[in-house]
Structures are given as structure tokens and as C-alpha cells.
N, C-alpha and C. Protein backbone atom coordinates (compact mmCIF):
# COMPACT_ATOMS: atom_id res chain seq x y z
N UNK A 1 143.27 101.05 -12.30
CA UNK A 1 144.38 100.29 -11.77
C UNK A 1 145.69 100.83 -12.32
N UNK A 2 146.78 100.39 -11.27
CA UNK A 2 148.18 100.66 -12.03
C UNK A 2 149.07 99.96 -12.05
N UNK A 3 150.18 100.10 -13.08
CA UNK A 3 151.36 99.16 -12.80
C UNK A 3 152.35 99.19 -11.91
N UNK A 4 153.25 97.98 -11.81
CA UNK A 4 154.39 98.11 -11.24
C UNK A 4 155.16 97.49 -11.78
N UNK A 5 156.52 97.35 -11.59
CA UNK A 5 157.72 96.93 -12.78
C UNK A 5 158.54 96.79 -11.20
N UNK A 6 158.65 94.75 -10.88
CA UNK A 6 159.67 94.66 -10.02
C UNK A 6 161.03 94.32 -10.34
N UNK A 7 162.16 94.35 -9.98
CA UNK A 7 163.29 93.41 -9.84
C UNK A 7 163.13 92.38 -8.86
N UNK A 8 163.33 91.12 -8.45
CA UNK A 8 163.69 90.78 -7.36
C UNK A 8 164.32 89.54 -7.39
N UNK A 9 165.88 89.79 -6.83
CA UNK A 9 166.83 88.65 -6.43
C UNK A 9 166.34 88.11 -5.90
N UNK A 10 166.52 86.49 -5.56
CA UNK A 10 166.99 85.54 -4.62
C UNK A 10 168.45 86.14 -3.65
N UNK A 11 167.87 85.44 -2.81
CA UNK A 11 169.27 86.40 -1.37
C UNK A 11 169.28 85.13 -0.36
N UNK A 12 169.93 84.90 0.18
CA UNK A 12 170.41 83.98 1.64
C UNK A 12 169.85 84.98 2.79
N UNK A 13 169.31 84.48 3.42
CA UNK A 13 168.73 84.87 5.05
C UNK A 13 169.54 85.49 6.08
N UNK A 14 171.23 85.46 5.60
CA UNK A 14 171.50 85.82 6.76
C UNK A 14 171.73 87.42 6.23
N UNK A 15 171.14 88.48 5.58
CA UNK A 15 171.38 89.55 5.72
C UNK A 15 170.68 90.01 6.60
N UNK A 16 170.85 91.15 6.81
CA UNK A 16 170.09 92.19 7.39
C UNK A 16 169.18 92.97 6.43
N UNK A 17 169.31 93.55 5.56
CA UNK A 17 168.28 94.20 4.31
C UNK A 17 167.11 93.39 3.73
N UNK A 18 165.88 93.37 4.49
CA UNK A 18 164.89 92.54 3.99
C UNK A 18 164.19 93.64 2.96
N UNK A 19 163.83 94.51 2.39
CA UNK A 19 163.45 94.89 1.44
C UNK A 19 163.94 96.28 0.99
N UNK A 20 164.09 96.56 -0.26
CA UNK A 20 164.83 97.62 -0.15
C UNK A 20 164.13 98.14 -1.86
N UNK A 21 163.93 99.39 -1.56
CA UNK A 21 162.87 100.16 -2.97
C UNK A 21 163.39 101.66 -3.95
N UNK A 22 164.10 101.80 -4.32
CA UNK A 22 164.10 103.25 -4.93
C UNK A 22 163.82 103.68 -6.11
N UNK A 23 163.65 104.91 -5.73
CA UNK A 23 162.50 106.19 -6.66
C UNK A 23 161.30 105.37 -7.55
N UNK A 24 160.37 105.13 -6.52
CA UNK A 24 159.45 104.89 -6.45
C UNK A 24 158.35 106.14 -6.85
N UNK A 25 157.38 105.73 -7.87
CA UNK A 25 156.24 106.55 -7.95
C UNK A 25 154.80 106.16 -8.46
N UNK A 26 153.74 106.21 -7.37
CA UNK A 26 153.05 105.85 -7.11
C UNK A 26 151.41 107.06 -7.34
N UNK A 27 150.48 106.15 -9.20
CA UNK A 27 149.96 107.02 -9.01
C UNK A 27 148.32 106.09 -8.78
N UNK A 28 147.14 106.75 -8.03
CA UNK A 28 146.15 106.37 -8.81
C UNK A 28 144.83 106.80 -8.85
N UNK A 29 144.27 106.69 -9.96
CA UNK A 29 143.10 107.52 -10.98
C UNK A 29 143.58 108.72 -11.02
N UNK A 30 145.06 108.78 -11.70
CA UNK A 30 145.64 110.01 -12.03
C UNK A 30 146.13 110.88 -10.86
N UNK A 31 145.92 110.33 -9.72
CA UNK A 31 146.21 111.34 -8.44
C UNK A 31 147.32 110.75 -7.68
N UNK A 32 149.07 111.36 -7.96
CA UNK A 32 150.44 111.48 -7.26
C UNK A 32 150.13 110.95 -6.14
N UNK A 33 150.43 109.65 -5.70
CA UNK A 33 150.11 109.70 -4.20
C UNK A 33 151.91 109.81 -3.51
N UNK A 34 153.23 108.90 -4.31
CA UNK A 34 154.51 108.55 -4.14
C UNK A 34 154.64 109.67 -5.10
N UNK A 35 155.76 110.38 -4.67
CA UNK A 35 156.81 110.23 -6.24
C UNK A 35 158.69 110.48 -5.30
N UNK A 36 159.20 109.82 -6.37
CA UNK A 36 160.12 109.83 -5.87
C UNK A 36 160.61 108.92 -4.68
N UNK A 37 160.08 108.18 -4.12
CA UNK A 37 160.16 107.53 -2.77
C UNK A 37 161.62 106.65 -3.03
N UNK A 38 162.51 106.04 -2.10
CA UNK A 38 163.13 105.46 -1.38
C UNK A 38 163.60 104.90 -0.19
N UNK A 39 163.62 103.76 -0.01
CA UNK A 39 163.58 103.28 1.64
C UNK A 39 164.09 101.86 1.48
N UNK A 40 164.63 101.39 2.69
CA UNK A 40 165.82 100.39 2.72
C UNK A 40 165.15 99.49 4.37
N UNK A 41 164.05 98.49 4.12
CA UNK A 41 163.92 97.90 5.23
C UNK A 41 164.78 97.08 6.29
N UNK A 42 165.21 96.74 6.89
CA UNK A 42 166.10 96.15 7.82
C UNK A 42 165.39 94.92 9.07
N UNK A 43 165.98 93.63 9.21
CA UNK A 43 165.03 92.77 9.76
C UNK A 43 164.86 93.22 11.20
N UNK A 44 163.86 93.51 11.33
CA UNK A 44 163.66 93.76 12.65
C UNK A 44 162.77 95.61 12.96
N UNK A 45 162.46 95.85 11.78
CA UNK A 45 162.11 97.15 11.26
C UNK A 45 160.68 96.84 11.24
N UNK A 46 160.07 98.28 12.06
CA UNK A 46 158.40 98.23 12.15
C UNK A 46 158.17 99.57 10.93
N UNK A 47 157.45 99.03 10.23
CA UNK A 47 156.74 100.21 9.40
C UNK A 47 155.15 100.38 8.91
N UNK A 48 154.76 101.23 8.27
CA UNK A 48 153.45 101.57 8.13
C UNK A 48 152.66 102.60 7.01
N UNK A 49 151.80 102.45 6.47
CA UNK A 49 151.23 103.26 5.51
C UNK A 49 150.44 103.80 6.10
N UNK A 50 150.23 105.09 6.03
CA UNK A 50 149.00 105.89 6.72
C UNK A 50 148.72 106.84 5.73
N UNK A 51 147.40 106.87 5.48
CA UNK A 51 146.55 108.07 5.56
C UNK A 51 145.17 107.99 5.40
N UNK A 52 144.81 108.88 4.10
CA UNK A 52 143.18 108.65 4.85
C UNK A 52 142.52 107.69 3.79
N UNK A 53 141.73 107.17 4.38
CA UNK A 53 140.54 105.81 3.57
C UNK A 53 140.29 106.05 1.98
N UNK A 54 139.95 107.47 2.32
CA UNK A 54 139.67 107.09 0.20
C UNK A 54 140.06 107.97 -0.23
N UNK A 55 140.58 107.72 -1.27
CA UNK A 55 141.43 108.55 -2.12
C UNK A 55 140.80 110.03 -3.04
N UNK A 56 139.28 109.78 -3.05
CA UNK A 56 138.75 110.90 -3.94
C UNK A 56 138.67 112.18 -2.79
């Protein structure tokens, strides 16, 4: 397993920025899957994780 270390404000609804992440790095059983990542969701924004089923 791994960690994560969040921040997260309280915010009023009427923004537009529903989630927002930077330099992000993401490892596990030692294997880089993120590094570096950043991204800024917006309401109304379709997104997705892809790849393949198992990690070994």
C-alpha cells in the first residue's frame, strides 16, 4: 500500500474548479505509475483513468 498527504479547503459551490491536484506522484509495489502529474478539474468536466488491469 501507499500514502497520500491531502490539503483540502472548504469552498462555496458557486465556483467553477471542482478539483484541482499538483505534482502529484504516484507509486505502487515500487513501480512509478504518476510522477509529476497536475490537473485542474472544472464542473462539468468528463475524465478517466485508463490502463491496463494489473499492475505486475
Amino acid at each position: 500500500m501507499g500514502t497520500a498527504k491531502m490539503q483540502v479547503e472548504e469552498a462555496t459551490r458557486s465556483g467553477k474548479i471542482v478539483f484541482e491536484m499538483e505534482n502529484v506522484d504516484y507509486q505502487v509495489e515500487g513501480k512509478q505509475l504518476v510522477k509529476d502529474f497536475s490537473a485542474q478539474v472544472q464542473r462539468g468536466d468528463k475524465i478517466a483513468l485508463i490502463g491496463p488491469k494489473r499492475l505486475r
